[in-house]
N, C-alpha and C. Protein backbone atom coordinates (compact mmCIF):
# COMPACT_ATOMS: atom_id res chain seq x y z
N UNK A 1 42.38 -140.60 -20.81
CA UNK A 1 43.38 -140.78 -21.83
C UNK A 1 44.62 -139.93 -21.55
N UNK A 2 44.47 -138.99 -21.17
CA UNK A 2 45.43 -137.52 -20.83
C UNK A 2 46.23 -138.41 -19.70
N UNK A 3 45.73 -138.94 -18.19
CA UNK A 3 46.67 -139.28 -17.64
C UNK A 3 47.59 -140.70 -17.91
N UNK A 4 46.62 -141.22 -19.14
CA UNK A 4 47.55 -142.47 -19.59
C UNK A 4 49.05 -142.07 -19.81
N UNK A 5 48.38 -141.26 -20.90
CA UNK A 5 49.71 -140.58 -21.42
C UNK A 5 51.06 -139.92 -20.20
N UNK A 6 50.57 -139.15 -19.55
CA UNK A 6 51.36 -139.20 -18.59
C UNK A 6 51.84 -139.85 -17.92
N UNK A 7 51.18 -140.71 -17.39
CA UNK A 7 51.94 -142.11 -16.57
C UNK A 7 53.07 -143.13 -17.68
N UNK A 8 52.87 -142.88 -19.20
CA UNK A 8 53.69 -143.39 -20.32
C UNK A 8 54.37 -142.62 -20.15
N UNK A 9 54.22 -141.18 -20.56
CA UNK A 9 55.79 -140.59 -20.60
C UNK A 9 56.33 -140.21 -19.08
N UNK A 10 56.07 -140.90 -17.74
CA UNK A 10 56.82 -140.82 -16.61
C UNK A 10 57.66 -142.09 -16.67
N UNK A 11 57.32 -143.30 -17.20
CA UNK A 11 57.41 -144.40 -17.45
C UNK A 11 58.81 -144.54 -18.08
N UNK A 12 58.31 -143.83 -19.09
CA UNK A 12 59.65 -144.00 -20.17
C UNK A 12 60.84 -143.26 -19.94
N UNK A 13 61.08 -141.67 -19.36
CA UNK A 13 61.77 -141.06 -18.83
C UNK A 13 62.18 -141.82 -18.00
N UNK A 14 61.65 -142.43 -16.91
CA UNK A 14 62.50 -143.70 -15.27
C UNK A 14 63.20 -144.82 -16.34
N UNK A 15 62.26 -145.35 -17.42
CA UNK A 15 63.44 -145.86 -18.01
C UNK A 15 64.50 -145.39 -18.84
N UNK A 16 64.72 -144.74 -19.77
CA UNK A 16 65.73 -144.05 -20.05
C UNK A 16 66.54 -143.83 -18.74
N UNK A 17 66.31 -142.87 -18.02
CA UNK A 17 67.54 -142.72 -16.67
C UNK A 17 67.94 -143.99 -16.07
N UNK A 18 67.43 -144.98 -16.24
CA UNK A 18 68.11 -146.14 -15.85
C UNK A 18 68.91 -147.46 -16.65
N UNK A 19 68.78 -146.16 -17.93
CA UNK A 19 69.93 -147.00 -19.30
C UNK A 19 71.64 -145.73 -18.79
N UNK A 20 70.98 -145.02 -18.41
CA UNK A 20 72.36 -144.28 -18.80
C UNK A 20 73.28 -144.88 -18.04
N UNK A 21 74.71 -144.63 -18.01
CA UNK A 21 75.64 -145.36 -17.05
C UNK A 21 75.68 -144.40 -16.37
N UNK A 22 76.29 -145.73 -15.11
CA UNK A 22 75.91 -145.02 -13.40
C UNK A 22 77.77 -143.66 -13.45
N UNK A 23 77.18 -143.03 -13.64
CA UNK A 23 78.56 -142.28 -13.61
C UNK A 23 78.14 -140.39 -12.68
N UNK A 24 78.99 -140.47 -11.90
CA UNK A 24 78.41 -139.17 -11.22
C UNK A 24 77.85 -137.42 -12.31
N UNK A 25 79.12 -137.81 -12.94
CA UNK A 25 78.78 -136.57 -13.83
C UNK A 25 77.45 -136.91 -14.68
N UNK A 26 76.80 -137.30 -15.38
CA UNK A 26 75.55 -137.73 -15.85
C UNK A 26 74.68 -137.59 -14.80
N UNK A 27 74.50 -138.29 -14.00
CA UNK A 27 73.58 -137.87 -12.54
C UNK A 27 73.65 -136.99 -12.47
N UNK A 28 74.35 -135.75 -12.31
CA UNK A 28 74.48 -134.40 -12.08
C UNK A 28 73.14 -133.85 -13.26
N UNK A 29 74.10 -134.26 -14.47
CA UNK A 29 72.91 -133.61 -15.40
C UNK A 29 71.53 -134.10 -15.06
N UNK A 30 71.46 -135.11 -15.08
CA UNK A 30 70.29 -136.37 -15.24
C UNK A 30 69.10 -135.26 -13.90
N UNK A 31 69.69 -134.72 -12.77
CA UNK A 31 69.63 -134.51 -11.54
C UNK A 31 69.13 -132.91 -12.21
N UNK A 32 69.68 -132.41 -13.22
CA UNK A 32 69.27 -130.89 -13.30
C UNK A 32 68.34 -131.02 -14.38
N UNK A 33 68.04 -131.97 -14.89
CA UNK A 33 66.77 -132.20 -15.48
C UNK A 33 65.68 -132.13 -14.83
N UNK A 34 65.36 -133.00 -13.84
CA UNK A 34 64.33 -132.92 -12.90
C UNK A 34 63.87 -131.43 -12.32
N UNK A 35 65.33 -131.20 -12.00
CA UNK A 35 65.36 -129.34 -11.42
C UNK A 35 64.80 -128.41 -12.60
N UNK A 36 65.14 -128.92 -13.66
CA UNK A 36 64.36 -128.07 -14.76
C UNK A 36 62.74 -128.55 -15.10
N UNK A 37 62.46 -129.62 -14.68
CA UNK A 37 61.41 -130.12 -14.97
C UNK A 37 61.12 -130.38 -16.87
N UNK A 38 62.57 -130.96 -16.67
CA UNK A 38 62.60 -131.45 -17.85
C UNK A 38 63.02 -133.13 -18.03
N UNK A 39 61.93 -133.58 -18.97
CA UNK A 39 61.63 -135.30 -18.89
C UNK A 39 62.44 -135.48 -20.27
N UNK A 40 62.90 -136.67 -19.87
CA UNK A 40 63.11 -137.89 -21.58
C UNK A 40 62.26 -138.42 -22.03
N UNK A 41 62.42 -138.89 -23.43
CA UNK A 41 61.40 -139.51 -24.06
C UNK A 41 62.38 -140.27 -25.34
N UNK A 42 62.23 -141.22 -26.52
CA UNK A 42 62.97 -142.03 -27.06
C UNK A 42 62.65 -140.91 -28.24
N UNK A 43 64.13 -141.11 -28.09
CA UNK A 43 64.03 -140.05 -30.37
C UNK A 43 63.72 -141.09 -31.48
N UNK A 44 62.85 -140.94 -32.33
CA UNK A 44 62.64 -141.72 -33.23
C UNK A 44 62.88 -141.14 -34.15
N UNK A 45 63.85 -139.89 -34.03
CA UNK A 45 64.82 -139.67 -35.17
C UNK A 45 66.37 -140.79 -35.13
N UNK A 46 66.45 -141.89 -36.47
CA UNK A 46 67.69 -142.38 -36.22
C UNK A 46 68.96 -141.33 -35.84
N UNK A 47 70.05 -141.70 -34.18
CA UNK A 47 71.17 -141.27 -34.33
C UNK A 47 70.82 -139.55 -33.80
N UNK A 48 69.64 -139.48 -33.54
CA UNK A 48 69.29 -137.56 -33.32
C UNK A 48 68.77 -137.43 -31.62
N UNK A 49 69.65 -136.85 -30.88
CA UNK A 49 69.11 -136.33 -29.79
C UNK A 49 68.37 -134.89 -30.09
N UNK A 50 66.62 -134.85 -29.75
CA UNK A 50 66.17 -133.33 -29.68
C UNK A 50 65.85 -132.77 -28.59
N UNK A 51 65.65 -131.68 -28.64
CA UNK A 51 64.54 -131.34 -27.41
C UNK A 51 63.34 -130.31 -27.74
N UNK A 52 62.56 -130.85 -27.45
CA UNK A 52 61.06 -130.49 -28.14
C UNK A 52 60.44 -129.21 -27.11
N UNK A 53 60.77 -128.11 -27.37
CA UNK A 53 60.14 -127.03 -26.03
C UNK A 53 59.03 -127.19 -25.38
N UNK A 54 57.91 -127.70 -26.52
CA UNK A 54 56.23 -127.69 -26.19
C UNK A 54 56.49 -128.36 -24.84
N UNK A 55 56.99 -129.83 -25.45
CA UNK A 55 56.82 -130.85 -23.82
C UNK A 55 57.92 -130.66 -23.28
N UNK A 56 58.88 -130.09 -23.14
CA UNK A 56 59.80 -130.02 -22.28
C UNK A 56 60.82 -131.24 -22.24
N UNK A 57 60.79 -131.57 -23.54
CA UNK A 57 61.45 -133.26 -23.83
C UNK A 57 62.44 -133.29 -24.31
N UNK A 58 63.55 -133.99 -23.55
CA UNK A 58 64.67 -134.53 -24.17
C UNK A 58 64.67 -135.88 -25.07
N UNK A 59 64.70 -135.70 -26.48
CA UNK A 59 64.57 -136.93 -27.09
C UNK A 59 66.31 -137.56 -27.17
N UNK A 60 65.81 -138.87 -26.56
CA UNK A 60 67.69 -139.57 -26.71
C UNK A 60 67.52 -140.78 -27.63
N UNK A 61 68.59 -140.99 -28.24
CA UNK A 61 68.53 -141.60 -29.20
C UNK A 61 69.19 -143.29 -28.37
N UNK A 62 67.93 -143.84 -27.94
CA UNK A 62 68.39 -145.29 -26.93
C UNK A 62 69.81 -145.36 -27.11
N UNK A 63 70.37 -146.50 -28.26
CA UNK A 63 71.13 -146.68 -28.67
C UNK A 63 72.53 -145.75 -28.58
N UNK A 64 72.43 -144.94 -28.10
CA UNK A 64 74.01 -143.73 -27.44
C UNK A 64 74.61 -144.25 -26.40
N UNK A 65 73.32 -144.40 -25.45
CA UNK A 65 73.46 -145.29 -23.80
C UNK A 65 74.37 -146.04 -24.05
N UNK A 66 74.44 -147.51 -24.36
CA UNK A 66 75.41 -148.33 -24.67
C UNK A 66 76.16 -148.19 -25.31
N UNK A 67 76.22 -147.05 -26.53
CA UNK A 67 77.16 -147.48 -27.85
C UNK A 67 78.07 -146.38 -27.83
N UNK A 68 77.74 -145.09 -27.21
CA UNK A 68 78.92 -144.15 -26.80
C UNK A 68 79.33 -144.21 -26.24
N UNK A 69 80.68 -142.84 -25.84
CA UNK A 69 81.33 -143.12 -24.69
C UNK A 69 80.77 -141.86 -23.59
N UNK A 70 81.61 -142.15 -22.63
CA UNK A 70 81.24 -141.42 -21.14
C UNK A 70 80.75 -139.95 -21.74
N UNK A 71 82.33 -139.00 -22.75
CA UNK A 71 82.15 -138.16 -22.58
C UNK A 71 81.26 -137.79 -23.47
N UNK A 72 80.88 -138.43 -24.53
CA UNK A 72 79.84 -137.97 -25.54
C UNK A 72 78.48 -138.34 -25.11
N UNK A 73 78.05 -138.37 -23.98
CA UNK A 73 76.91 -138.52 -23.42
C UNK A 73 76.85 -137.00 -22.56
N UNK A 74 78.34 -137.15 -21.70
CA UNK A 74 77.94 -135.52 -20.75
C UNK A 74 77.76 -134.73 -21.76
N UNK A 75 78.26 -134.46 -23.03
CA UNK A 75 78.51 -133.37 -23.61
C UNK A 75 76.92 -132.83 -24.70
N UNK A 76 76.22 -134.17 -24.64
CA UNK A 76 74.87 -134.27 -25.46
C UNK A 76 74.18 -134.03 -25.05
N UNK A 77 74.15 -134.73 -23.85
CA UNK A 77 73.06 -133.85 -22.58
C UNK A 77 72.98 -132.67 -22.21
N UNK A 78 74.35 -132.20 -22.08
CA UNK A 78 74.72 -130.90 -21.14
C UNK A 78 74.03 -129.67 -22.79
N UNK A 79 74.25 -130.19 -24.12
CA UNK A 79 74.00 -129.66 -25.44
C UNK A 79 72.46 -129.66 -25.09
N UNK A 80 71.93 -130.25 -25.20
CA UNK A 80 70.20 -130.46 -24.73
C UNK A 80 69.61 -129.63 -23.84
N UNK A 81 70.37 -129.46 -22.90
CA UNK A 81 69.51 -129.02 -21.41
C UNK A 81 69.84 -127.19 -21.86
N UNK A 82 70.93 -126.83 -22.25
CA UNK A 82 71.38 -125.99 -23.13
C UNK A 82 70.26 -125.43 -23.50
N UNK A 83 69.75 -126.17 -24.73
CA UNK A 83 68.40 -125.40 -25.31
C UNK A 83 66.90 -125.54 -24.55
N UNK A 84 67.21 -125.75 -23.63
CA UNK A 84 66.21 -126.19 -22.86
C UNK A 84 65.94 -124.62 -21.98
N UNK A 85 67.46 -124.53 -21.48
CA UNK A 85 68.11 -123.45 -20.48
C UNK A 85 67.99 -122.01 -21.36
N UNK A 86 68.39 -122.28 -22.96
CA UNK A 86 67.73 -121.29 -23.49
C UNK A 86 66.32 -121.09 -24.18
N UNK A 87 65.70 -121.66 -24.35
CA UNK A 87 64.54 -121.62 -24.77
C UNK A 87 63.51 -121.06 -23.31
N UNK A 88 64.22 -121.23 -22.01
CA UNK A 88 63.62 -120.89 -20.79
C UNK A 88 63.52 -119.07 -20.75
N UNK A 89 64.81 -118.31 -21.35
CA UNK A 89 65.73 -117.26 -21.45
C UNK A 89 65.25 -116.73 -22.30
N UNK A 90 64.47 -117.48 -23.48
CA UNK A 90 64.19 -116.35 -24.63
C UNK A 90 62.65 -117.29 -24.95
N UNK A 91 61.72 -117.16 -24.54
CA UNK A 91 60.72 -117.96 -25.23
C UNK A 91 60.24 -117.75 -26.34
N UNK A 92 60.48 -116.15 -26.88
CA UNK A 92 60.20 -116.04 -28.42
C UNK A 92 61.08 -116.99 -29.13
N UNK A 93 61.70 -117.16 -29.16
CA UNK A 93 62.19 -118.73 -29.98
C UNK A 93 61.34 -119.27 -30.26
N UNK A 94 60.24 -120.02 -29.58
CA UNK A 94 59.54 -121.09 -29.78
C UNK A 94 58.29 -120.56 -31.06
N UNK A 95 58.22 -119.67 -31.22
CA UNK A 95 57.23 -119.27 -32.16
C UNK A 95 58.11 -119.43 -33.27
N UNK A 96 59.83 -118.69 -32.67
CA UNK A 96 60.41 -118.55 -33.99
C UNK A 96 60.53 -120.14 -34.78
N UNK A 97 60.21 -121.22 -34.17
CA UNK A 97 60.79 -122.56 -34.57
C UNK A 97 59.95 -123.17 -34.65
N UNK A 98 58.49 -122.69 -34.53
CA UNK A 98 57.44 -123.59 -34.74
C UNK A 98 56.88 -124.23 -35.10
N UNK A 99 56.95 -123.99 -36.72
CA UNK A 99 56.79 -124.73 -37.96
C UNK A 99 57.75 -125.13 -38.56
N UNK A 100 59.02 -125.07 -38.00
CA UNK A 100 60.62 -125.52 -38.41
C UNK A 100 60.46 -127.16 -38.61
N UNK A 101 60.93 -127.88 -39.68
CA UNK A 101 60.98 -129.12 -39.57
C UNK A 101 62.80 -128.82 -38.46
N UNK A 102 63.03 -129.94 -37.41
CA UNK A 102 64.30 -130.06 -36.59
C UNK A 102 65.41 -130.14 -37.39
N UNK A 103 65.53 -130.39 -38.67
CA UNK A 103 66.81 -130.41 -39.39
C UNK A 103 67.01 -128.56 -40.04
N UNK A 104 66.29 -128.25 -39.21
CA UNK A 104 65.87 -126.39 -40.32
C UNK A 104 66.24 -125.68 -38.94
N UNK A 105 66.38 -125.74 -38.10
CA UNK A 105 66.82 -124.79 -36.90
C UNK A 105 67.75 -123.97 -37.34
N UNK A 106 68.08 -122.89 -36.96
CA UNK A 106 68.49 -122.10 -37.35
C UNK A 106 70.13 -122.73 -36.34
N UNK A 107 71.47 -121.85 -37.05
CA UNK A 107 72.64 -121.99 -36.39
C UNK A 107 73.00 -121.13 -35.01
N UNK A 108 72.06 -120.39 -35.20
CA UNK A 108 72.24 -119.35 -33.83
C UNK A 108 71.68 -120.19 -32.76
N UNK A 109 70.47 -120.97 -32.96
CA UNK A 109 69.89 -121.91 -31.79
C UNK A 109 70.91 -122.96 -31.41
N UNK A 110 71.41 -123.99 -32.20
CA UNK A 110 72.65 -124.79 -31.66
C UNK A 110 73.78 -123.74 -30.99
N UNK A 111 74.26 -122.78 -31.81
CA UNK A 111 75.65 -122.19 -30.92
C UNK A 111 75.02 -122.01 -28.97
N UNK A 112 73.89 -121.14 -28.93
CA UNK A 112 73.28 -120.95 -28.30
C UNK A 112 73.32 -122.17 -27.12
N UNK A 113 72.53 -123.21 -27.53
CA UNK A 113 72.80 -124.21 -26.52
C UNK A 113 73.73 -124.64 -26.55
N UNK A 114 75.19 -124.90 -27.16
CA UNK A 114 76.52 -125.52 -26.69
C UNK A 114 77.07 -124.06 -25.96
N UNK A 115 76.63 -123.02 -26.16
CA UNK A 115 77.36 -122.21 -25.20
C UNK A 115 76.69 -122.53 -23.96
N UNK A 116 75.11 -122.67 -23.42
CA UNK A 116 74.95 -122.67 -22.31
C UNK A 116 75.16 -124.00 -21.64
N UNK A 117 75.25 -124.94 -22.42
CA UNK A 117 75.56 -126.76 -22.19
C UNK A 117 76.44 -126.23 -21.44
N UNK A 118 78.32 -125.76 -21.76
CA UNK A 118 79.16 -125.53 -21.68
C UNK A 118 79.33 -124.55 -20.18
N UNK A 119 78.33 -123.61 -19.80
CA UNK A 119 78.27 -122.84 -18.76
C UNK A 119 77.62 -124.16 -17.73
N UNK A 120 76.71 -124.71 -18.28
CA UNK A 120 75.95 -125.38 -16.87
C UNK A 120 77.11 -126.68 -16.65
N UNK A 121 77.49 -127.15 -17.38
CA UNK A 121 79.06 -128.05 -17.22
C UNK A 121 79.70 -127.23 -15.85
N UNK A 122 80.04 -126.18 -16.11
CA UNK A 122 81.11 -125.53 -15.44
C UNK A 122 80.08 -125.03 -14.08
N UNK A 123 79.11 -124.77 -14.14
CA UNK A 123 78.23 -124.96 -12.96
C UNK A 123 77.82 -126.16 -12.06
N UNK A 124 77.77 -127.06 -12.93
CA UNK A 124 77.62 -127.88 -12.20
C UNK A 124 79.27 -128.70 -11.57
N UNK A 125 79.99 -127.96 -11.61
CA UNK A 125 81.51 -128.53 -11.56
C UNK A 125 82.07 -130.08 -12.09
N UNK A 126 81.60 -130.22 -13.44
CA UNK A 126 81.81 -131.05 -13.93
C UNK A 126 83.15 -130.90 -14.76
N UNK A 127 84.30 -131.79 -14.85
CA UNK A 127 85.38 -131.61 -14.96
C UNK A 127 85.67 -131.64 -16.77
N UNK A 128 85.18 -130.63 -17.62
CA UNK A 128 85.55 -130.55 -18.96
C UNK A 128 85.79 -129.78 -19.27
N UNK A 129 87.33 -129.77 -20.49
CA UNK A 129 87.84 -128.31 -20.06
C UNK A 129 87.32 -127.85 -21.68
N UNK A 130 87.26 -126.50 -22.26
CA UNK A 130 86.57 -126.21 -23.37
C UNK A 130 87.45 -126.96 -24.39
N UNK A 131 88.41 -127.11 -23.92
CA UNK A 131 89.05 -128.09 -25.40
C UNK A 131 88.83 -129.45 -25.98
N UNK A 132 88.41 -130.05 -24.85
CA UNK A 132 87.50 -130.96 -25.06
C UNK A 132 86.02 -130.72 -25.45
N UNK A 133 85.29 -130.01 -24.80
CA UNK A 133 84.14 -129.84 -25.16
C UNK A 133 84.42 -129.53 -26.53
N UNK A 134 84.65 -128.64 -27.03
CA UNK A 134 85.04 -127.73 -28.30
C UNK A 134 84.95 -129.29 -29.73
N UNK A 135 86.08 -130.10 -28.72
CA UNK A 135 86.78 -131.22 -30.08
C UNK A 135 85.11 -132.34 -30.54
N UNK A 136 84.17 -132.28 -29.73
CA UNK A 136 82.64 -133.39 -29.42
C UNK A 136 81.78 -132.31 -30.45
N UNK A 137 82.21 -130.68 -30.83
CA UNK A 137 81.42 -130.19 -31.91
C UNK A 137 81.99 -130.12 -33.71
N UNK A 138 80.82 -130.64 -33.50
CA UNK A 138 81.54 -129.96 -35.94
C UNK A 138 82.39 -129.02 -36.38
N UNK A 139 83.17 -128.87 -36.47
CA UNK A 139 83.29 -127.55 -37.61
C UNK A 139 82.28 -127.26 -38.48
N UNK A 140 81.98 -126.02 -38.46
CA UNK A 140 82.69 -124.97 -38.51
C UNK A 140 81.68 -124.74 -36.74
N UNK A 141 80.69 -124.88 -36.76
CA UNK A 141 79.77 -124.78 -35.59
C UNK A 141 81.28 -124.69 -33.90
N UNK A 142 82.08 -125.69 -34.45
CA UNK A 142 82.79 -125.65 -32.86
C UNK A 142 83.53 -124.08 -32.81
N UNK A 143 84.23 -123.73 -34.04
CA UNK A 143 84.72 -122.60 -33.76
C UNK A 143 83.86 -121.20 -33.48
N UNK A 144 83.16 -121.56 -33.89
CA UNK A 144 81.77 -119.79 -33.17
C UNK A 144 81.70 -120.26 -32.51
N UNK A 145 81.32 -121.34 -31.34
CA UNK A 145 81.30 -121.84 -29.83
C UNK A 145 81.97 -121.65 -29.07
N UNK A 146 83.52 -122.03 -29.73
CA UNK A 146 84.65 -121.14 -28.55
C UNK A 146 85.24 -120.09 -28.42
N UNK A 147 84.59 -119.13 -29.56
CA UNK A 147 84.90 -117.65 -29.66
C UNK A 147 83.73 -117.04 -29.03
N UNK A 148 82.86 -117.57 -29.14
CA UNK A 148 81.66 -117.17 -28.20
C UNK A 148 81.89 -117.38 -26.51
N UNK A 149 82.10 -118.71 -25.81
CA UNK A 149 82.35 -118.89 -25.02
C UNK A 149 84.03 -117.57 -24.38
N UNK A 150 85.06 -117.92 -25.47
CA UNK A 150 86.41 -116.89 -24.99
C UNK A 150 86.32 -115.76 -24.66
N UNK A 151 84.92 -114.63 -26.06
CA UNK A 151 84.70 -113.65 -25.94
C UNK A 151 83.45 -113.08 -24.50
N UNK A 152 82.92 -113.94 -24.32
CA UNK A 152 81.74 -113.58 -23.48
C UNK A 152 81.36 -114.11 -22.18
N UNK A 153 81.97 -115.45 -22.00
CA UNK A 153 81.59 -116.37 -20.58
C UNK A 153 82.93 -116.59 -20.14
N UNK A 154 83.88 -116.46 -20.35
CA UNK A 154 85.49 -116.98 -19.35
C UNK A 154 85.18 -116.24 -18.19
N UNK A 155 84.61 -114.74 -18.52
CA UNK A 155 84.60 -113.44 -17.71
C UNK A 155 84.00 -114.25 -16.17
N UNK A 156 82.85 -114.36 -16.33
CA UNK A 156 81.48 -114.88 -15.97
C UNK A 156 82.02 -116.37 -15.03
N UNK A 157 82.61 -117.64 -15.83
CA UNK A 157 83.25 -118.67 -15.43
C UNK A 157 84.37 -118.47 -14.07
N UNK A 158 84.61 -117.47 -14.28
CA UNK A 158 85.48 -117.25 -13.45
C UNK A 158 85.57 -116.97 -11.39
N UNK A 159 83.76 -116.28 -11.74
CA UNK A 159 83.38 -116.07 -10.66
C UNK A 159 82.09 -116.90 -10.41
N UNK A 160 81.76 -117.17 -9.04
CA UNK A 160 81.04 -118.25 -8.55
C UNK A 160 79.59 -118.19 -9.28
N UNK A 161 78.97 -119.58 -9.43
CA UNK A 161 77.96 -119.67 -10.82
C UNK A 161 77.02 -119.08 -9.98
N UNK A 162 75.90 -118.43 -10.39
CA UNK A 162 75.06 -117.52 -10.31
C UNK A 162 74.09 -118.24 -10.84
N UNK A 163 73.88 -119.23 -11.64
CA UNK A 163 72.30 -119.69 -12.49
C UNK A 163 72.47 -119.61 -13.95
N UNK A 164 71.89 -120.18 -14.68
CA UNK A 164 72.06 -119.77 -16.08
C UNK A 164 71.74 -118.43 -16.65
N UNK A 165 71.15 -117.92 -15.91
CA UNK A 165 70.63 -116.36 -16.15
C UNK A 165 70.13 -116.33 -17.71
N UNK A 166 70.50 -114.91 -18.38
CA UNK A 166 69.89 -114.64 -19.66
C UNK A 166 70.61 -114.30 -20.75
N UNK A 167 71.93 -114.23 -20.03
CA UNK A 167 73.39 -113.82 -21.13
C UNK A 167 73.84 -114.39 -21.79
N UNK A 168 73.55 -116.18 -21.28
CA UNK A 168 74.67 -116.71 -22.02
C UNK A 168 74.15 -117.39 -23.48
């Protein structure tokens, strides 16, 4: 039963990566997923991309693939892998969020992953500049993102990427 399941969720991840559009920057991400050993799986939250630490799952919400655009796909993903990249960095998180229903996360966990989304963007030399990124978040959430990012990672951005490390 155990490897059913696995061969389903290898299944479904090859499909998902073969809804997204063929666009280099997505491959990039799509490409540092694998490197993270991190899989997709379908969100059956309407309209909600998650990512679930236990399994290492990016939940995408099908329906984005076709119905968004280019950049609100790099920027959701790159948001995802984010908490992925931090949840790698701090694993006490995962206790802290354990019994969290996903609409209860705390605001420090989102800033958290759009700051590191935002570093692995710029690692992976993907061409978005924070003002854009910045304009794809909410208020009030976008402005602690780019005072976070101004105050703490420009420094860092500046010189050749190093890894996601534990700072950001």
């Amino acid at each position: 039963m155990k490897n059913k399941r696995l061969a389903d969720r290898r299944t479904e991840d090859q499909h998902l990566r073969q809804l997204f559009p063929d666009n280099p920057h997505l491959q990039k991400l799509l490409a540092k997923c694998t490197a993270m050993q991190v899989s997709l799986s379908r969100s059956l939250v309407p309209e909600q991309w998650l990512y679930h630490p236990g399994r290492r799952t990016i939940m995408v919400w099908e329906p984005d693939l076709t119905e968004q655009s280019l950049s609100f796909l790099v920027v959701i993903l790159a948001h995802e892998l984010g908490h992925a990249a931090d949840f790698d960095a701090h694993p006490n998180k995962r206790r802290m969020i354990k019994h969290l229903h996903w609409a209860s996360a705390p605001p420090s966990l989102e800033k958290a992953a759009f700051v590191r989304g935002f570093r692995l963007l710029m690692e992976l030399s993907i061409p978005v500049s924070l003002d854009d990124y910045i304009m794809m978040i909410e208020p009030p959430m976008a402005e602690k993102v780019r005072a976070e990012i101004e105050e703490n990672l420009l420094c860092c951005l500046l010189r050749p990427a190093a890894g996601l490390g534990k700072n950001a």
